[in-house]
Protein backbone atom coordinates (compact mmCIF):
# COMPACT_ATOMS: atom_id res chain seq x y z
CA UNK A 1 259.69 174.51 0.06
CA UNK A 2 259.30 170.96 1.12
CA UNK A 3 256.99 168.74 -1.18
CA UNK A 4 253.64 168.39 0.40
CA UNK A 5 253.74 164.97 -0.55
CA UNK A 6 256.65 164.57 2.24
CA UNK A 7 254.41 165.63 5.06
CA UNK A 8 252.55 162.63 4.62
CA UNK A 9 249.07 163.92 4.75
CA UNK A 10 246.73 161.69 6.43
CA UNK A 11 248.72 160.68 8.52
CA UNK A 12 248.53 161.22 12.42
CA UNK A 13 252.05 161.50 13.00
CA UNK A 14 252.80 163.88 10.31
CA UNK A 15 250.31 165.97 11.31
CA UNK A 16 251.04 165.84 15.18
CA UNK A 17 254.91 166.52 13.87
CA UNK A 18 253.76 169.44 11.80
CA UNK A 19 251.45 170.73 14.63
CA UNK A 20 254.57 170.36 16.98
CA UNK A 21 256.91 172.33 14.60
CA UNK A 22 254.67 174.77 14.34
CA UNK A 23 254.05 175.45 18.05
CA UNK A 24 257.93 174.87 19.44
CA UNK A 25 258.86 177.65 16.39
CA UNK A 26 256.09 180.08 17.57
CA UNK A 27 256.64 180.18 20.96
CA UNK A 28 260.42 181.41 20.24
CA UNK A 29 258.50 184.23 17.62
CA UNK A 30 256.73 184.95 20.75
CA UNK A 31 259.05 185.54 22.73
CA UNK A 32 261.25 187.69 20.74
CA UNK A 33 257.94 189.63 19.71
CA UNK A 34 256.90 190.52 23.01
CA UNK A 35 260.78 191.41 23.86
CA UNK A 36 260.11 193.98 21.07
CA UNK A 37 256.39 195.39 21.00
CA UNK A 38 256.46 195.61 25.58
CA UNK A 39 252.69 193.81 25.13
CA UNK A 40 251.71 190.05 25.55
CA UNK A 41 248.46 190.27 24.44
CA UNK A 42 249.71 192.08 21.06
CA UNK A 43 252.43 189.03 20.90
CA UNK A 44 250.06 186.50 21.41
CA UNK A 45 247.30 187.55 18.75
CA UNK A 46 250.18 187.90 16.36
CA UNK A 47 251.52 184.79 16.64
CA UNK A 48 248.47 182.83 17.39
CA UNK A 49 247.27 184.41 13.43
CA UNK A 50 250.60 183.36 12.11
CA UNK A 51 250.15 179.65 13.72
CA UNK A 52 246.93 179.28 12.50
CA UNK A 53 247.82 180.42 9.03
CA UNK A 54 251.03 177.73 9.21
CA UNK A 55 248.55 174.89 9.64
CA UNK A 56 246.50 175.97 6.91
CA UNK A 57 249.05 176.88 4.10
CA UNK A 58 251.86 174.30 5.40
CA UNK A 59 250.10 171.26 4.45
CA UNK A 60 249.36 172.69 1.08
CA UNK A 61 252.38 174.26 0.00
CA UNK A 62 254.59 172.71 2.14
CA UNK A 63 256.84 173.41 5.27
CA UNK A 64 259.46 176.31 4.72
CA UNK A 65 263.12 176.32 4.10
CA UNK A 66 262.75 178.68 7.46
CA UNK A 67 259.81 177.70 9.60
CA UNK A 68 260.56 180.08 12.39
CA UNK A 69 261.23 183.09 9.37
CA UNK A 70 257.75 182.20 7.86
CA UNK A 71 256.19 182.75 11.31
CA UNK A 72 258.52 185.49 12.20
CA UNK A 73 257.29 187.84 9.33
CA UNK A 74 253.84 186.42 9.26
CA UNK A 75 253.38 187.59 12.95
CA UNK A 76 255.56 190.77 12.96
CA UNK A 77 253.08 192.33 9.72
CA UNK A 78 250.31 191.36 12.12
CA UNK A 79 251.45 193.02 14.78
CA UNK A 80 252.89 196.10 12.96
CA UNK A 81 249.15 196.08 11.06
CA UNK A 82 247.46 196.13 14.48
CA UNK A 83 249.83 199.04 15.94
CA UNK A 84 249.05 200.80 13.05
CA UNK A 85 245.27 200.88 13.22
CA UNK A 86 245.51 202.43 16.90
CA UNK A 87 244.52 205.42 16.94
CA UNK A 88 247.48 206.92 19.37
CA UNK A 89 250.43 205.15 20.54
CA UNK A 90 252.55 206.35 22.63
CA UNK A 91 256.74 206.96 21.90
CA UNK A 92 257.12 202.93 23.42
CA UNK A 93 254.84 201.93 20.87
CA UNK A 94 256.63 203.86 18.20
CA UNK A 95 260.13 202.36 19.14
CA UNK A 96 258.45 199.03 18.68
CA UNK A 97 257.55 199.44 15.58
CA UNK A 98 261.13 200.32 15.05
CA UNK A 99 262.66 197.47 16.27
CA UNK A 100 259.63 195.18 14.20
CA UNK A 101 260.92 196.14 11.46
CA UNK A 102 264.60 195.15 12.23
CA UNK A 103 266.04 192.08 11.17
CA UNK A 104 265.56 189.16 12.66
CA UNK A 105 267.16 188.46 15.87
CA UNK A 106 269.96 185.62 15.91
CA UNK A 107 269.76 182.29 18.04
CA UNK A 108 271.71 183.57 21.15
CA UNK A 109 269.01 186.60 21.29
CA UNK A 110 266.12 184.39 20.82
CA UNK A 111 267.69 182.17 23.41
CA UNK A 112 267.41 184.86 26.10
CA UNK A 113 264.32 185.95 25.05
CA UNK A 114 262.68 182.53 25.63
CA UNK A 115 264.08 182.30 29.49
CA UNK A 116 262.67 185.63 30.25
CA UNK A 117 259.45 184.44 28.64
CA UNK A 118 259.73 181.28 30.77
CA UNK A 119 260.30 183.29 34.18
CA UNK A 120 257.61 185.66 33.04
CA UNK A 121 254.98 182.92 32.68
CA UNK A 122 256.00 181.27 36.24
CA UNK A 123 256.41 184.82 38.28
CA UNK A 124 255.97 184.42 41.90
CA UNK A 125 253.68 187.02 42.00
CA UNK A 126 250.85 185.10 39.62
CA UNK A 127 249.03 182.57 41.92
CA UNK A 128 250.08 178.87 40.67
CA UNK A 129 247.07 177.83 38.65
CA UNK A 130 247.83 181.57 36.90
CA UNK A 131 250.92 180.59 36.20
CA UNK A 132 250.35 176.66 35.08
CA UNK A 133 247.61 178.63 32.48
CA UNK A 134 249.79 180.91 31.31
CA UNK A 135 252.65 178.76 30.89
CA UNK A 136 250.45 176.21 28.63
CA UNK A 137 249.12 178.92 26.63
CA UNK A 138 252.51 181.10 26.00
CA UNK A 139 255.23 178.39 25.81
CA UNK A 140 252.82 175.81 24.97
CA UNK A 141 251.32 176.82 22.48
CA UNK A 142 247.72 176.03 23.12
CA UNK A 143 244.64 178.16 22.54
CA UNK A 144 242.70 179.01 25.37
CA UNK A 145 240.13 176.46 24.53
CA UNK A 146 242.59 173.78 24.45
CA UNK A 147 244.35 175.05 27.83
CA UNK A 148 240.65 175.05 29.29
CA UNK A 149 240.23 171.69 28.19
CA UNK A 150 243.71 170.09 29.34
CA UNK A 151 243.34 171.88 32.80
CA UNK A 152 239.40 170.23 33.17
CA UNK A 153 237.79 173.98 33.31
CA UNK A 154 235.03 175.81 31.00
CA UNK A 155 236.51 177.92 28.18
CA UNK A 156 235.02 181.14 29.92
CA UNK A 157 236.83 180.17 33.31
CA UNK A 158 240.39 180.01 31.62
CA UNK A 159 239.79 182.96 29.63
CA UNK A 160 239.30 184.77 32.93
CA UNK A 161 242.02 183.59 34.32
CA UNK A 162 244.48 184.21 31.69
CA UNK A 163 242.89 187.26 31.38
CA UNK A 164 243.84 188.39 34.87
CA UNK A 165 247.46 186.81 34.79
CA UNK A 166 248.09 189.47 31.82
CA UNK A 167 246.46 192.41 33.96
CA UNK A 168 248.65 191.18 36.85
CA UNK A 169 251.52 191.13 34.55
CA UNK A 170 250.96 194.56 33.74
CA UNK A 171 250.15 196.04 36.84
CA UNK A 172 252.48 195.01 39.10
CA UNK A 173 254.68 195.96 36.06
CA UNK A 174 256.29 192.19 36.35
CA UNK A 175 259.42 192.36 34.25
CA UNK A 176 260.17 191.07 31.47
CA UNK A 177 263.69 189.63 32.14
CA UNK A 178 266.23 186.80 33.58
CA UNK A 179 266.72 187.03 37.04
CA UNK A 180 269.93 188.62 38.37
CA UNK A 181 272.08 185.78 39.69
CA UNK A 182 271.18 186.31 43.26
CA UNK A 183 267.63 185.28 42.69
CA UNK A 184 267.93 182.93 40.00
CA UNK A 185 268.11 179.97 42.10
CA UNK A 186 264.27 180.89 44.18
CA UNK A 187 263.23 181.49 41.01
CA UNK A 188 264.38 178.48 38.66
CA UNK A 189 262.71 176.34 41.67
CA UNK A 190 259.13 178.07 40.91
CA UNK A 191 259.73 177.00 37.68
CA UNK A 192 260.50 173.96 37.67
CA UNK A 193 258.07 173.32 39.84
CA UNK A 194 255.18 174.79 37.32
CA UNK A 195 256.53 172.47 34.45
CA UNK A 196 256.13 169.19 36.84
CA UNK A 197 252.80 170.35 37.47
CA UNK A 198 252.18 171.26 33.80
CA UNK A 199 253.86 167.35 33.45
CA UNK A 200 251.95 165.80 36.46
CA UNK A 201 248.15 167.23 34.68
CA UNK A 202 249.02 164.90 31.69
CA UNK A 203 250.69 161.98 33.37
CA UNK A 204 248.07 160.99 36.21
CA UNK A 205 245.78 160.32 33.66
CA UNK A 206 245.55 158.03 30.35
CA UNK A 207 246.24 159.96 27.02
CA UNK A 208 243.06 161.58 25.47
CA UNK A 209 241.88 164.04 22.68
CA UNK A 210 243.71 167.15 22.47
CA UNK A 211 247.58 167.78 23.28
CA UNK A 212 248.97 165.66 25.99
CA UNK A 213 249.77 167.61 28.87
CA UNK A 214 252.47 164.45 29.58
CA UNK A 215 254.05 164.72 26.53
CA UNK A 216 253.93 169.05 26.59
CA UNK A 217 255.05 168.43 30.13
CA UNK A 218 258.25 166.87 28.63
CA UNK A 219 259.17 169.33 25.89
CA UNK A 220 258.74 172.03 28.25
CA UNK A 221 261.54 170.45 30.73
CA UNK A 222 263.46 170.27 27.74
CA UNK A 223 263.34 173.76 26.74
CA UNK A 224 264.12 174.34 29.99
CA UNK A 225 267.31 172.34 30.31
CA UNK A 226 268.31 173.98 26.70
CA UNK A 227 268.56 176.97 28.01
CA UNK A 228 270.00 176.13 30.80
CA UNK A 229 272.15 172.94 29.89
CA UNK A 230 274.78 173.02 33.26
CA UNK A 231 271.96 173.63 36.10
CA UNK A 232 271.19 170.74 38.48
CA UNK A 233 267.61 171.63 38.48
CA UNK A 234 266.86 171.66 35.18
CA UNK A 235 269.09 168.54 34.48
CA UNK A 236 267.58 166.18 37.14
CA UNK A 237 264.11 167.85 36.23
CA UNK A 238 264.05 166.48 32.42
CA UNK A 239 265.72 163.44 33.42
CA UNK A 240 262.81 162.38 36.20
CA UNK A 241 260.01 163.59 33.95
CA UNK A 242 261.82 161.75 30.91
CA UNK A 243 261.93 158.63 33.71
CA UNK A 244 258.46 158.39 34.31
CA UNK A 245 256.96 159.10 30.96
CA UNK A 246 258.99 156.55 30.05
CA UNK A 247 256.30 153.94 31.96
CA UNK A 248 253.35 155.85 30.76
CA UNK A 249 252.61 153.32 28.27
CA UNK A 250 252.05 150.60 30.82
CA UNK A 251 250.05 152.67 33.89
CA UNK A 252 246.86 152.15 32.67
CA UNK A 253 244.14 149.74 31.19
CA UNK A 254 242.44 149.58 28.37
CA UNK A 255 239.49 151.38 30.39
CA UNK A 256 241.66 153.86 31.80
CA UNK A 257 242.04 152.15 35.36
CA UNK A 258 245.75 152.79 36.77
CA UNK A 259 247.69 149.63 37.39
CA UNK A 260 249.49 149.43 40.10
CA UNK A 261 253.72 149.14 39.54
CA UNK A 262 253.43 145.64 40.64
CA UNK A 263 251.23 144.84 37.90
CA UNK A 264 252.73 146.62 34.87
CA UNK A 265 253.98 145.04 31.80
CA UNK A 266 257.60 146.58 31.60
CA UNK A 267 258.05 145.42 28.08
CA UNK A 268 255.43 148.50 27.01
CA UNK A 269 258.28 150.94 29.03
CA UNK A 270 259.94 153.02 26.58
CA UNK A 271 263.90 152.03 26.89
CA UNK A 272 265.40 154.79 24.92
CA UNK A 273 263.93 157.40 27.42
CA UNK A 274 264.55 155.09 30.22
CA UNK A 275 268.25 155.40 29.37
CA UNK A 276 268.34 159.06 28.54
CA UNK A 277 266.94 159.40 31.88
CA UNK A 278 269.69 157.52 33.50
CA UNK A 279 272.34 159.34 32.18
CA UNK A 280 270.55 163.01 33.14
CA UNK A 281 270.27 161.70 36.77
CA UNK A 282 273.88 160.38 36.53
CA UNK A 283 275.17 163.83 35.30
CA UNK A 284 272.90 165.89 38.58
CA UNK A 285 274.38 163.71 40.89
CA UNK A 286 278.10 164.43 39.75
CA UNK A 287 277.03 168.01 39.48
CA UNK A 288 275.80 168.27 43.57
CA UNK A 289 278.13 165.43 45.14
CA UNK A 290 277.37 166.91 48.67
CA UNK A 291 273.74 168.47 48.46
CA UNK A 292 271.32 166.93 45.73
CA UNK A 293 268.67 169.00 44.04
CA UNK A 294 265.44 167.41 44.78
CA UNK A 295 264.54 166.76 41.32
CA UNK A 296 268.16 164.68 40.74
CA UNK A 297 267.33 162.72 43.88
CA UNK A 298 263.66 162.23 42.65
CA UNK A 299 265.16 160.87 39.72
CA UNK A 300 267.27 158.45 40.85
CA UNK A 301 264.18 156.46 43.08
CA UNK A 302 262.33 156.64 39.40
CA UNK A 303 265.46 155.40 37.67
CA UNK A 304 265.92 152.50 40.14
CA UNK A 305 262.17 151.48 39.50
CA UNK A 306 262.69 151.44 35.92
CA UNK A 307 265.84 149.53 35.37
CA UNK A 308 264.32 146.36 37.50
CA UNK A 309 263.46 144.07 35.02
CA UNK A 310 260.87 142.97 36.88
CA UNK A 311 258.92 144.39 40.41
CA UNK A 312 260.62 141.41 42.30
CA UNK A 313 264.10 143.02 41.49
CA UNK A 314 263.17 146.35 42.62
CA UNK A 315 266.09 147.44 44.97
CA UNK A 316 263.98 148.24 47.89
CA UNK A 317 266.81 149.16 50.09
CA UNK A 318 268.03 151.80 47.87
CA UNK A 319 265.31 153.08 46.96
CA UNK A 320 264.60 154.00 51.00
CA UNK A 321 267.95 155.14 51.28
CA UNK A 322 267.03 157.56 48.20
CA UNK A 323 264.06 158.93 50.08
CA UNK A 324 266.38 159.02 53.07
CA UNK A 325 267.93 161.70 51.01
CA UNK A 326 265.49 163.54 49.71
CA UNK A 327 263.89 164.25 52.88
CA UNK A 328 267.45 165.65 53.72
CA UNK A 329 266.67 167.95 50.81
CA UNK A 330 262.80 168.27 50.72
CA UNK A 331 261.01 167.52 53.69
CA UNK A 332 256.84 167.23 53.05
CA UNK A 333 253.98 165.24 54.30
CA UNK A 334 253.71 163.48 50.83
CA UNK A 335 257.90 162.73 50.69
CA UNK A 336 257.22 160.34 53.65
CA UNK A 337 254.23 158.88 52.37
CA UNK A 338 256.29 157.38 49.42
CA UNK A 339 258.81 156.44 51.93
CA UNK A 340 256.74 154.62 54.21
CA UNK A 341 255.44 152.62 50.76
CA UNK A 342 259.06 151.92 50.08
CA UNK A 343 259.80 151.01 53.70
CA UNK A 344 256.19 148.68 53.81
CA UNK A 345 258.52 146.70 50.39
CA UNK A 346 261.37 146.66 52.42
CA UNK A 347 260.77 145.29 55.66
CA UNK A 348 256.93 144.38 55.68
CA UNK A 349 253.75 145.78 56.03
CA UNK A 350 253.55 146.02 59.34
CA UNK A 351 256.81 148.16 59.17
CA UNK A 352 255.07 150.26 56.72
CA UNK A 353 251.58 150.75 57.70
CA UNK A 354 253.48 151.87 61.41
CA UNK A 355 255.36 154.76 58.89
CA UNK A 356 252.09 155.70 57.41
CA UNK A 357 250.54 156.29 60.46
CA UNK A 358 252.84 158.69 62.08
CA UNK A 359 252.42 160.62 59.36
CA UNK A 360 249.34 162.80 61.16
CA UNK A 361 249.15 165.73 58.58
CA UNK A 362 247.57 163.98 55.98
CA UNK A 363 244.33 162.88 56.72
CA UNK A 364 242.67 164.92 54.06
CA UNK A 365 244.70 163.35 51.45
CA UNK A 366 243.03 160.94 49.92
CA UNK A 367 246.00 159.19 48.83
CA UNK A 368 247.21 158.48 52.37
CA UNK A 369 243.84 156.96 52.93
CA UNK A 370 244.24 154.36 49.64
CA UNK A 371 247.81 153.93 51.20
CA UNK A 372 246.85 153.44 54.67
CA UNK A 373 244.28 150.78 52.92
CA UNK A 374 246.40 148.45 51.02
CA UNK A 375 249.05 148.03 53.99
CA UNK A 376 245.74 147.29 56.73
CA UNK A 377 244.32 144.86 53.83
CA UNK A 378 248.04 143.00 53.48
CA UNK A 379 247.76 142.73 57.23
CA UNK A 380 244.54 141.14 57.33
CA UNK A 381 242.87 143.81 58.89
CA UNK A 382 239.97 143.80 56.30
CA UNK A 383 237.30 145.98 57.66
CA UNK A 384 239.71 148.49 58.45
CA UNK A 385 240.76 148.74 55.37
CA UNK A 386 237.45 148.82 53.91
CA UNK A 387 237.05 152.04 55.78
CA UNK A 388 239.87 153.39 54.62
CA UNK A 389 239.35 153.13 50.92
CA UNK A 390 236.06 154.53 51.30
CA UNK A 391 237.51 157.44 53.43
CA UNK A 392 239.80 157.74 50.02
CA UNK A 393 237.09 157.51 47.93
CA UNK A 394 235.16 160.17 49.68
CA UNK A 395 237.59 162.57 49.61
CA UNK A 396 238.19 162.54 46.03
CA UNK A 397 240.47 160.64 43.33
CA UNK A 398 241.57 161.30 40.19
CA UNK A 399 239.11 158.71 37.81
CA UNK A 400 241.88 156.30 36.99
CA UNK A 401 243.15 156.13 40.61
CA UNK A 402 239.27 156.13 42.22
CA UNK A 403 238.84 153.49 39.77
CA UNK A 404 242.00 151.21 41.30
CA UNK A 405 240.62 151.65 44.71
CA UNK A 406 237.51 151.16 44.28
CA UNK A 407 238.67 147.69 42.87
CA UNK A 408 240.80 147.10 45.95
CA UNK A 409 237.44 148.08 48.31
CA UNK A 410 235.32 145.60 46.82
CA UNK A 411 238.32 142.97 47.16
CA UNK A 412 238.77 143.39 50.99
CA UNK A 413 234.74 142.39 51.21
């Protein structure tokens, strides 16, 4: 055992580190326990006793020579105790127990059984929010409570919702496996996709009680590009995620407002992930010379924002080249709203409020309001712009973003 003393008590890191140790070793108990019993929600109580007990008894006693052992048993007696009290179980159930009682599987086992728990979680069959819930709660490592919280919903919404993810689980008997080959790339796209948006929760707004969905948003890419260390997805995924957490620190005020990229102090970026970042994006591109994956080439226009030392040395040109690019690759509504903000930089506002305009399937997106907004304002065309920003406002912002416009519509007059 480790000496409690070395855990620091009292202190908010060692406790966040503990509470992070704790979580990233019970999700891989998790996943090798519901390999083994055929039931999440048997899994999941299991584990969730066996975390709780961790960050009661660890901070006493201290952390184990094993972490992941400690849990392992501690959740396995659980779930063996809670098999046993059933009245009937059927001969699944009984090779279960058989296989609970085996020893513990090695790290190449435990590896596979964490990607089928990832494409599990972010099955195509589980609408999205299903499947952003489910992935915070199973490879996360939050309670419901907490997921409710994070995801801005009341504790008895997100327990019906998880609730029904498992029952869809079960009855469209979604299995519990890796993807043959053939669909593995449809797939790993779903997921990655969940894991921005698990990302993307957390990073639109400032950091707040409870886990940061930015920061759980980050370790998830990272699990994901562990497991699957040579895939151009999962590479360019942690590396753009890893790129824009990187300027967390400096997107908003001390009353939450977002500032603008312009206005940023770039001496609060984070430099070490800035330059992991790089070298992730780097390493997609060499991967898919002929055909970047969208995340690579999303990564690259976020790595050429943050190595300008300052927003009059962004590289405008290549940065619209980039998006050039990724429409090649990903074609939406919202691709060419970034672009047109590039091309505004570029060659003028005119230039760019002309781009934002042609973009005519947007108009309930608030954000192409605010855009539309800034460029009429930089052209002088005040009372237009007015109108715009309140057509943004109307529609709905996220608080730190409503907050930024409605700065900009009292500005314009």
């Amino acid at each position: 055992m480790t000496d409690p003393a070395d855990l620091g008590a009292g202190d908010p890191r060692a406790v966040d580190a503990l509470d992070r140790l704790v979580r990233t070793e019970g999700r891989a108990v998790l996943a090798t326990l519901i390999r083994t019993t055929g039931r999440l929600d048997l899994a999941e109580d299991a584990v969730q006793e066996a975390v709780l007990r961790a960050l009661e008894r660890w901070p006493v006693d201290g952390v184990p020579d094993h972490p992941r052992a400690w849990l392992t048993t501690v959740a396995r007696n659980r779930a063996i105790d809670t098999v046993r009290r059933e009245a009937r179980r059927d001969e699944k159930e009984e090779a279960a127990m058989r296989e609970l009682d085996a020893e513990a599987p090695g790290p190449a086992e435990v590896e596979t059984d964490l990607l089928r728990l990832v494409f599990t979680c972010c099955h195509p069959a589980l609408a999205t929010d299903a499947q952003v819930a489910l992935s915070l709660r199973t490879l996360g490592g939050l309670s419901t409570p907490e997921v409710a919280r994070a995801l801005l919903v009341s504790e008895a919404t997100m327990t019906k919702r998880l609730t029904r993810a498992r029952q869809k689980i079960a009855a469209a008997r979604i299995p519990y496996r890796v993807p043959p080959p053939e669909d593995l790339p449809e797939r790993l796209a779903g997921v990655a996709a969940t894991v921005y948006l698990v990302f993307n929760e957390g990073y639109g707004r400032p950091p707040g009680p409870g886990r940061d969905l930015a920061v759980l948003g980050v370790e998830l890419a990272r699990l994901l590009h562990e497991l699957m260390p040579d895939d151009p997805t999962a590479i360019g995924l942690l590396g753009l995620v890893l790129l824009q957490h990187a300027r967390r620190a400096g997107r908003f005020d001390a009353a939450g407002t977002a500032i603008p990229l312009a206005e940023q102090d770039r001496s609060r970026w984070d430099r070490a992930l800035v330059a992991e970042g790089v070298v992730l994006v780097g390493e997609g591109l060499r991967r898919t010379p002929d055909r970047p994956d969208p995340y690579v080439v999303q990564g690259a226009i976020a790595a050429a924002h943050a190595l300008a030392p300052t927003w009059a040395d962004t590289p405008w040109a290549a940065i619209a080249s980039w998006y050039d690019v990724l429409l090649a690759v990903h074609d939406t509504p919202v691709v060419r709203l970034n672009r047109a903000a590039a091309i505004a930089e570029r060659d003028g506002p005119d230039v760019g409020l002309a781009e934002v305009e042609a973009i005519t399937d947007l108009e309930g997106y608030a954000l192409w309001h605010a855009s539309r907004g800034e460029l009429l304002a930089r052209v002088g065309r005040r009372a237009e712009a007015g109108e715009a920003f309140d057509h943004a406002l109307a529609l709905g912002l996220p608080a730190p973003n409503a907050a930024w416009v409605e700065r900009r519509r009292a500005e314009v007059g």
